[in-house]
Protein backbone atom coordinates (compact mmCIF):
# COMPACT_ATOMS: atom_id res chain seq x y z
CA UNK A 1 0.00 0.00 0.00
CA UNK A 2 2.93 1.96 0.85
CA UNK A 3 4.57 1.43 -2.54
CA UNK A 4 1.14 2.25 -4.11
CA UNK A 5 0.53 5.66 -2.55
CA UNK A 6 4.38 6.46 -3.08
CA UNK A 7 4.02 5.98 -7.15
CA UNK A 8 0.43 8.08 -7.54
CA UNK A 9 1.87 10.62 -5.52
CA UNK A 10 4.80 10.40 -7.92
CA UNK A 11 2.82 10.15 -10.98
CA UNK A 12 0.73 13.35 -9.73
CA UNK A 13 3.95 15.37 -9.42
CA UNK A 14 5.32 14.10 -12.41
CA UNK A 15 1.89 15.48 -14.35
CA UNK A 16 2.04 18.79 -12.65
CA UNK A 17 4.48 20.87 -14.03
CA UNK A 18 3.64 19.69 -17.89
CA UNK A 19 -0.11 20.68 -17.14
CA UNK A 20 0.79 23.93 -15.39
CA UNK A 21 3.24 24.77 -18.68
CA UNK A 22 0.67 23.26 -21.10
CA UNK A 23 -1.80 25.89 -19.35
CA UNK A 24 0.29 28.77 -19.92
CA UNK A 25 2.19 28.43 -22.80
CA UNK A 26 1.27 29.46 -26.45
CA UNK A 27 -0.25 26.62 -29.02
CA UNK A 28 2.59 27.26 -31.37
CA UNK A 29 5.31 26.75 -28.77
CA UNK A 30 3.31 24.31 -26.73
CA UNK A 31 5.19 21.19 -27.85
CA UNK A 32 8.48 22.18 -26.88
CA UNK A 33 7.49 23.98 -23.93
CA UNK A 34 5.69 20.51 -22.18
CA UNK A 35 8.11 18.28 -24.11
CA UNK A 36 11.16 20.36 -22.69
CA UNK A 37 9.51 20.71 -18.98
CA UNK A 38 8.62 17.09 -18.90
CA UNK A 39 12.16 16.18 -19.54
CA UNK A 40 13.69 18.05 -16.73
CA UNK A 41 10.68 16.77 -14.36
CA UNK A 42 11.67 13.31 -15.06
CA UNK A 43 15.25 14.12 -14.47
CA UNK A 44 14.42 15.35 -11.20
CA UNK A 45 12.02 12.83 -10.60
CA UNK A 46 15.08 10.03 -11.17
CA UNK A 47 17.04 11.55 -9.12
CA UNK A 48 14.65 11.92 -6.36
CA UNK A 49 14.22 8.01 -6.75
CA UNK A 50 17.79 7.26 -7.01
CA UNK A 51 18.83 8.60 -3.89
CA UNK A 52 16.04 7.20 -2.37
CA UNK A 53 17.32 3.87 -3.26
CA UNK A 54 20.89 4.70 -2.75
CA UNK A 55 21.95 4.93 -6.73
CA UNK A 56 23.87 7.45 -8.32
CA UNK A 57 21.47 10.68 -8.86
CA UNK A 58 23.10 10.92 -12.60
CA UNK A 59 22.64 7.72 -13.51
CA UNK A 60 19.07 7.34 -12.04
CA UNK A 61 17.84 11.27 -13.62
CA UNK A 62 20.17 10.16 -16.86
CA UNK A 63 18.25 6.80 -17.40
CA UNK A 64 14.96 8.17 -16.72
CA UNK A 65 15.10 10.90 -18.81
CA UNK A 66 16.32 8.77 -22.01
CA UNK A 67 13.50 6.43 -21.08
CA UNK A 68 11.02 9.35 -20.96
CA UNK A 69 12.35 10.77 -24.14
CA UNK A 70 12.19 7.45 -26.00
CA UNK A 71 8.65 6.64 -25.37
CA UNK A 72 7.69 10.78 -26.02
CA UNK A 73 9.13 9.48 -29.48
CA UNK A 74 7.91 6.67 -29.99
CA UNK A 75 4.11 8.37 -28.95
CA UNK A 76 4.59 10.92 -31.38
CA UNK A 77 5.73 8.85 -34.30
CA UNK A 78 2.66 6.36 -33.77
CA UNK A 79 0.28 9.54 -33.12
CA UNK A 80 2.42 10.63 -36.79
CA UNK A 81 1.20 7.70 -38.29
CA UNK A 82 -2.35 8.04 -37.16
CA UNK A 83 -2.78 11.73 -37.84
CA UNK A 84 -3.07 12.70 -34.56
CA UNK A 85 -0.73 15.77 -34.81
CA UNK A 86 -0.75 18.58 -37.19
């Protein structure tokens, strides 16, 4: 239960500060804008969790950012494919 409430508070924080940007920021700059501030919240966000677990905090923000970035990618190309984005 512990482990539960630890990830959706995670996950909450995580969505924040993309929302909050999304919010604010222009339509023509809005994909940069969230896809830049959701990088550096997952890189803070990895290296919250690796010093929680006792990692290195550059190798935990490093390896959750690339994993982040890869499946931001990855979403895009498949929403690419499906017209999704204009």
């Amino acid at each position: 239960l512990q482990a539960a409430v630890a990830s959706a508070c995670t996950f909450a924080a995580g969505a924040a500060l993309p929302l909050g940007l999304a919010a604010i920021s222009t339509m023509a700059a809005m994909n940069v804008v969230v896809a830049s501030g959701s990088l550096v919240t997952l890189a803070v966000l990895g290296a919250h969790a690796a010093r929680a677990g006792g990692a290195p905090l550059l190798t935990g923000a490093l390896r959750v950012t690339f994993w982040g970035a890869a499946a931001m990618a990855v979403t895009s190309v498949i929403g690419s494919l499906f017209g999704a984005f204009v």
